[in-house]
N, C-alpha and C. Protein backbone atom coordinates (compact mmCIF):
# COMPACT_ATOMS: atom_id res chain seq x y z
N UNK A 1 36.81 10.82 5.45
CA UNK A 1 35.40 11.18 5.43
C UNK A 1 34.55 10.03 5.98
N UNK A 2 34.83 9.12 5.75
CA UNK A 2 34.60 7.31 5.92
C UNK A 2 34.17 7.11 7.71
N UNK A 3 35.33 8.00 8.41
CA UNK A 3 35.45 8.35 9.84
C UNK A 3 34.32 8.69 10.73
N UNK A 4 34.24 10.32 9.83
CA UNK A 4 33.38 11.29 10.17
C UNK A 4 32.36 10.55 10.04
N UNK A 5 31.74 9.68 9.31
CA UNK A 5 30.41 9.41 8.71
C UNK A 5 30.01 9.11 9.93
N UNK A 6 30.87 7.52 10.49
CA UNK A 6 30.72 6.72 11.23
C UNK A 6 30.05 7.35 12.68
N UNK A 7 31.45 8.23 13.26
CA UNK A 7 30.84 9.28 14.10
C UNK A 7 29.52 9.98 14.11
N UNK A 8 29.29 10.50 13.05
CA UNK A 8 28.16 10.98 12.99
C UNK A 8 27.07 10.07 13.25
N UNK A 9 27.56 9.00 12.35
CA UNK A 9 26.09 7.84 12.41
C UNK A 9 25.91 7.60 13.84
N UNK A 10 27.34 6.96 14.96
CA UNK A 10 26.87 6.87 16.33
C UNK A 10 26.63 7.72 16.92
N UNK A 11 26.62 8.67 16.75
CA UNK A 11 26.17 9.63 18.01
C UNK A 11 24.61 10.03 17.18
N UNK A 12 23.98 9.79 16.17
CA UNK A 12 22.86 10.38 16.12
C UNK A 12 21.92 8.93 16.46
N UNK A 13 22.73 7.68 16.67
CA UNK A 13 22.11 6.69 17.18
C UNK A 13 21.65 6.63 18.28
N UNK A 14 22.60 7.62 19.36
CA UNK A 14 22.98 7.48 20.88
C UNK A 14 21.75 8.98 21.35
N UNK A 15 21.17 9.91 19.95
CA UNK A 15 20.78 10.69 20.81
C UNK A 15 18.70 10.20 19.80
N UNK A 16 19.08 9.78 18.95
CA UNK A 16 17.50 9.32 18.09
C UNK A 16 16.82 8.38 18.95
N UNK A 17 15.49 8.17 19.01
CA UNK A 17 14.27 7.34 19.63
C UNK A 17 14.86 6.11 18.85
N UNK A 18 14.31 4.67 19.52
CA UNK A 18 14.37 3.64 19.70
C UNK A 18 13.88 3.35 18.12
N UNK A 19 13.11 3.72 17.77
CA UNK A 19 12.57 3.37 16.22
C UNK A 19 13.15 4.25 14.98
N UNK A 20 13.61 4.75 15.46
CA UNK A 20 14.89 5.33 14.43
C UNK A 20 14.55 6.65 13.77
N UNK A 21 13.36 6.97 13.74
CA UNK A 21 12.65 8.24 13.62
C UNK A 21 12.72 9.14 14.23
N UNK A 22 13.26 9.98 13.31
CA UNK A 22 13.54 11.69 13.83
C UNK A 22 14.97 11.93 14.04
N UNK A 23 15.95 11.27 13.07
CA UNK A 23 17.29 11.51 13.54
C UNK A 23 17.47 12.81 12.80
N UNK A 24 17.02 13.03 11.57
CA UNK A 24 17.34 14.05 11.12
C UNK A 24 17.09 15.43 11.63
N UNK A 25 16.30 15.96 13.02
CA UNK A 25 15.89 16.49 13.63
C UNK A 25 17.26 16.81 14.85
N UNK A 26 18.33 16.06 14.84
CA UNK A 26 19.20 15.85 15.52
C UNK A 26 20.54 16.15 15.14
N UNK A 27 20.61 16.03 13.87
CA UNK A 27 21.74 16.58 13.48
C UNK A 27 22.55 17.50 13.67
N UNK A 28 21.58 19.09 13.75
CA UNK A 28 22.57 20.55 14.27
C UNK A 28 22.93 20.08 15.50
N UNK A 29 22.16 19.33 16.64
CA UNK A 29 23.47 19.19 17.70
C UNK A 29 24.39 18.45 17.97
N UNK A 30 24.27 17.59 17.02
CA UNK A 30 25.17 16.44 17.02
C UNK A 30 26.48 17.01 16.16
N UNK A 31 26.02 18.13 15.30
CA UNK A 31 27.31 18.18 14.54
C UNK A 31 28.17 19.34 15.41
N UNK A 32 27.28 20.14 16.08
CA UNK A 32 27.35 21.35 17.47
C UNK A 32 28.57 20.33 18.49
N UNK A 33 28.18 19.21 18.82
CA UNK A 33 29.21 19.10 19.85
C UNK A 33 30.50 18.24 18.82
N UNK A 34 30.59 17.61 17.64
CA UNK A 34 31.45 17.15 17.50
C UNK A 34 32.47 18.12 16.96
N UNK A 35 31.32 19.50 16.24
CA UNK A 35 32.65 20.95 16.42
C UNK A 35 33.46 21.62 17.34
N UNK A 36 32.62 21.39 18.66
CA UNK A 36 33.28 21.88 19.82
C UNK A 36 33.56 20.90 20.55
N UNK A 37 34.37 19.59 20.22
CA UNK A 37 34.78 18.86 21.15
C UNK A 37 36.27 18.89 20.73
N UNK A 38 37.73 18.49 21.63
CA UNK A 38 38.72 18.63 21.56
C UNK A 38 38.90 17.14 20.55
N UNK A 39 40.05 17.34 19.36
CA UNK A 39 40.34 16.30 19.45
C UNK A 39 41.76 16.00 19.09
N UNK A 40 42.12 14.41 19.84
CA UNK A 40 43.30 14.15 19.70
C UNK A 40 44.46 14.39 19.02
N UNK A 41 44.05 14.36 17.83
CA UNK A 41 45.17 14.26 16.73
C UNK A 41 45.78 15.97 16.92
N UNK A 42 44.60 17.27 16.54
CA UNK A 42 44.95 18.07 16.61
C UNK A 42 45.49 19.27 18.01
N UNK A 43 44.68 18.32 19.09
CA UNK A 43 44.74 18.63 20.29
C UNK A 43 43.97 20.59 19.98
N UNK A 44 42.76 20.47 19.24
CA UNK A 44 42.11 21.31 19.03
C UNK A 44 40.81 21.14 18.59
N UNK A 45 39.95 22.03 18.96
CA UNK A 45 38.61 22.09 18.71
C UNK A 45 38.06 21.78 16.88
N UNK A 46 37.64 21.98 16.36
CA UNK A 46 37.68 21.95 14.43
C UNK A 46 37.43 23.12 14.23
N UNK A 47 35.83 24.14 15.67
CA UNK A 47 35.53 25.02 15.61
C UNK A 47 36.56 26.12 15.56
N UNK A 48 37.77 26.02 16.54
CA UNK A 48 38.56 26.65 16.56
C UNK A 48 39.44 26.82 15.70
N UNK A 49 39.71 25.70 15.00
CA UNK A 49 40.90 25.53 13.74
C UNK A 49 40.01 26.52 12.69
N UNK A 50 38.83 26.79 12.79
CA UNK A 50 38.11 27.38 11.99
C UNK A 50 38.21 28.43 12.03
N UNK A 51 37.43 29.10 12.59
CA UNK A 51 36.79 30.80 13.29
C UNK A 51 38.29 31.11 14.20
N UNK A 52 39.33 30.84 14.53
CA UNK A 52 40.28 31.32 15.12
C UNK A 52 40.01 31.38 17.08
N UNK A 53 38.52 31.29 17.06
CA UNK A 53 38.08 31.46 18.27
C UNK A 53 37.39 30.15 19.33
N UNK A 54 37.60 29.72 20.29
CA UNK A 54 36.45 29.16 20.82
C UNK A 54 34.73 29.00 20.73
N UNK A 55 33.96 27.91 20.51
CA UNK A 55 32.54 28.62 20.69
C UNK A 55 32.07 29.41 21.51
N UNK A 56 31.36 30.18 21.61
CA UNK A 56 30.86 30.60 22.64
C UNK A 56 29.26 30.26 22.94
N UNK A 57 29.30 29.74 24.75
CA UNK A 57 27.97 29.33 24.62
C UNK A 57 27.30 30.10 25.27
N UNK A 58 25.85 29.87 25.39
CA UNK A 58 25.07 30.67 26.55
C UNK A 58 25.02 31.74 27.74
N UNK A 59 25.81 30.85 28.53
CA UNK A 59 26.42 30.81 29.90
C UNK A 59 27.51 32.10 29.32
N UNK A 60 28.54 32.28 28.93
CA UNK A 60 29.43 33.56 28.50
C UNK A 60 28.77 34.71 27.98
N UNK A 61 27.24 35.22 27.75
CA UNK A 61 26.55 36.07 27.39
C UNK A 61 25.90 36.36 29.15
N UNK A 62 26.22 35.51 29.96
CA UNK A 62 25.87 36.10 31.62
C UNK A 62 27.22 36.11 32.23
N UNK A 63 28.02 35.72 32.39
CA UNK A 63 29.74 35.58 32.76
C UNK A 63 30.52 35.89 31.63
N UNK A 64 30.15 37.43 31.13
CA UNK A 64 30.82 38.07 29.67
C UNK A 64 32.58 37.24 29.76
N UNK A 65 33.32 36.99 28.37
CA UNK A 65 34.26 36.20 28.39
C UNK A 65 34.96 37.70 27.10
N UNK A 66 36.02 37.12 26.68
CA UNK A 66 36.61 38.29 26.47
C UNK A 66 36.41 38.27 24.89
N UNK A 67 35.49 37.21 24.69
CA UNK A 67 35.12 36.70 23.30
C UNK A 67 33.80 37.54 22.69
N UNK A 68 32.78 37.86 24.13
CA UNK A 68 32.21 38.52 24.29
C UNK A 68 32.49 40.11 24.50
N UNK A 69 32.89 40.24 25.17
CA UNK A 69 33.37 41.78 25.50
C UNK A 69 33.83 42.11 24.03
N UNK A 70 34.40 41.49 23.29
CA UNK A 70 35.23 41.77 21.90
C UNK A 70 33.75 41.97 20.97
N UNK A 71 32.57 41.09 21.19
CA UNK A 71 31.37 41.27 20.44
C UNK A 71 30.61 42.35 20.26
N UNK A 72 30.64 42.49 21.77
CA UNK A 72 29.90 43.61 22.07
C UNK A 72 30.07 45.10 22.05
N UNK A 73 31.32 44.78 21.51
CA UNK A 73 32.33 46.58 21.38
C UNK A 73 32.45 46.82 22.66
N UNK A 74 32.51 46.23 24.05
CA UNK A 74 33.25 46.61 25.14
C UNK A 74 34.56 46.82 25.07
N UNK A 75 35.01 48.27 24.71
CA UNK A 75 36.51 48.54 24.40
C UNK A 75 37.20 48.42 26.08
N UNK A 76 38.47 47.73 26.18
CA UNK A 76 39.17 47.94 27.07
C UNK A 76 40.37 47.73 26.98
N UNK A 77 41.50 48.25 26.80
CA UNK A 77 42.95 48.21 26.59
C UNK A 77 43.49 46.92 26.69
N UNK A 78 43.46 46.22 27.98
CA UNK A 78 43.93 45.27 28.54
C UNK A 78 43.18 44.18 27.35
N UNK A 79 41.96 44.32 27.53
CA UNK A 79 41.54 43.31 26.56
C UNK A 79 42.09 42.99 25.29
N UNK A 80 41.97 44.35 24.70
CA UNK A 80 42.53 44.00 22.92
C UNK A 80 44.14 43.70 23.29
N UNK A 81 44.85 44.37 24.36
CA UNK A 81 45.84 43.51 24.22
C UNK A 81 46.20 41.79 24.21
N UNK A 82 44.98 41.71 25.38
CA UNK A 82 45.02 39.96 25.41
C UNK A 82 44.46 39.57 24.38
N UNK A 83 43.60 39.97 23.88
CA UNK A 83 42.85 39.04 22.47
C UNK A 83 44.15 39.05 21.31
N UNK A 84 44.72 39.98 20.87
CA UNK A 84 46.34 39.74 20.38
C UNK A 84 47.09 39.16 20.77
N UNK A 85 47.03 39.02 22.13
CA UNK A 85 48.11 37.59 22.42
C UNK A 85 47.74 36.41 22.06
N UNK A 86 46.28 36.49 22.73
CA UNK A 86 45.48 35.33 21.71
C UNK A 86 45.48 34.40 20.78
N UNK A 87 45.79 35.83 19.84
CA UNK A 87 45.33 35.35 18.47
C UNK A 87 47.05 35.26 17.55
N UNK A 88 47.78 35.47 18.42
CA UNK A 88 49.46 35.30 18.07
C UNK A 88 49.74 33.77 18.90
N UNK A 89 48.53 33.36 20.16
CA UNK A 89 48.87 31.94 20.61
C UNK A 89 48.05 30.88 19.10
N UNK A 90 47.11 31.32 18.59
CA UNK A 90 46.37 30.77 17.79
C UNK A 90 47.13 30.15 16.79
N UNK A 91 47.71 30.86 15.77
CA UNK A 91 48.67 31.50 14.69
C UNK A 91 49.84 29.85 15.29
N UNK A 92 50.40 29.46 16.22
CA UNK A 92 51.14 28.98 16.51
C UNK A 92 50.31 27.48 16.77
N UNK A 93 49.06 27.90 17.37
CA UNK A 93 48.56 26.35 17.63
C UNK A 93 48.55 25.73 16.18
N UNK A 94 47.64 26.61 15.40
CA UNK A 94 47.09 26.06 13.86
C UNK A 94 49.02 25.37 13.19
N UNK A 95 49.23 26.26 13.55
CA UNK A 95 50.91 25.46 13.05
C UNK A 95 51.37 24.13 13.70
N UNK A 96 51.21 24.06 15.14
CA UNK A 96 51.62 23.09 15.61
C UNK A 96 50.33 21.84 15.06
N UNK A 97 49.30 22.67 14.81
CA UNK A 97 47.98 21.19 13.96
C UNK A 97 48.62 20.74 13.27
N UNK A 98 49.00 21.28 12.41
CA UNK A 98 49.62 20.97 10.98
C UNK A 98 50.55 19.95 10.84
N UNK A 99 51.92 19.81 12.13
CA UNK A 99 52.55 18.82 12.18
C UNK A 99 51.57 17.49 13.16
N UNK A 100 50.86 17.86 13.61
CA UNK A 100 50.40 16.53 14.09
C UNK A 100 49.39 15.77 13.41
């Protein structure tokens, strides 16, 4: 936890004004990218170890992703088959977390 803190503390250093005011204003994105950033140990997102899924950002609500199409009830065969492969590659990552 000791870790996390630290992290947190630098990066709300790296994105807060010079006088130190207003970090708390900073936090949802600071904690936004350290959920969706890869990391080493697990060679996985945290978001993902979470929700089973990738985030999804912005940009995939104009270049629909299959994360989307799945949101939106765009039924398509091919899809729900791949999102089951997916989510049977998932099932195996979260396992392989576990030993690392």
């Amino acid at each position: 936890m000791e870790a996390f803190n630290k992290v947190l503390e630098n990066a709300l250093n790296k994105v807060s004004n010079t006088q130190g005011s207003g970090w708390d204003l900073h936090i949802p994105i600071v904690l936004w990218a350290y959920r969706t950033t890869c990391k080493k140990l697990t060679r996985q997102t945290p978001f993902r170890l979470v929700y089973g899924v990738e985030a999804v950002m912005p940009m995939e609500y104009i270049v629909p992703s299959l994360c989307i199409a799945t949101l939106t009830g765009m039924t398509d065969h091919e899809a729900l088959e791949e999102r089951l492969l997916q989510l049977a590659e998932l099932e195996e990552k979260i396992f392989l977390a576990g030993f690392h």
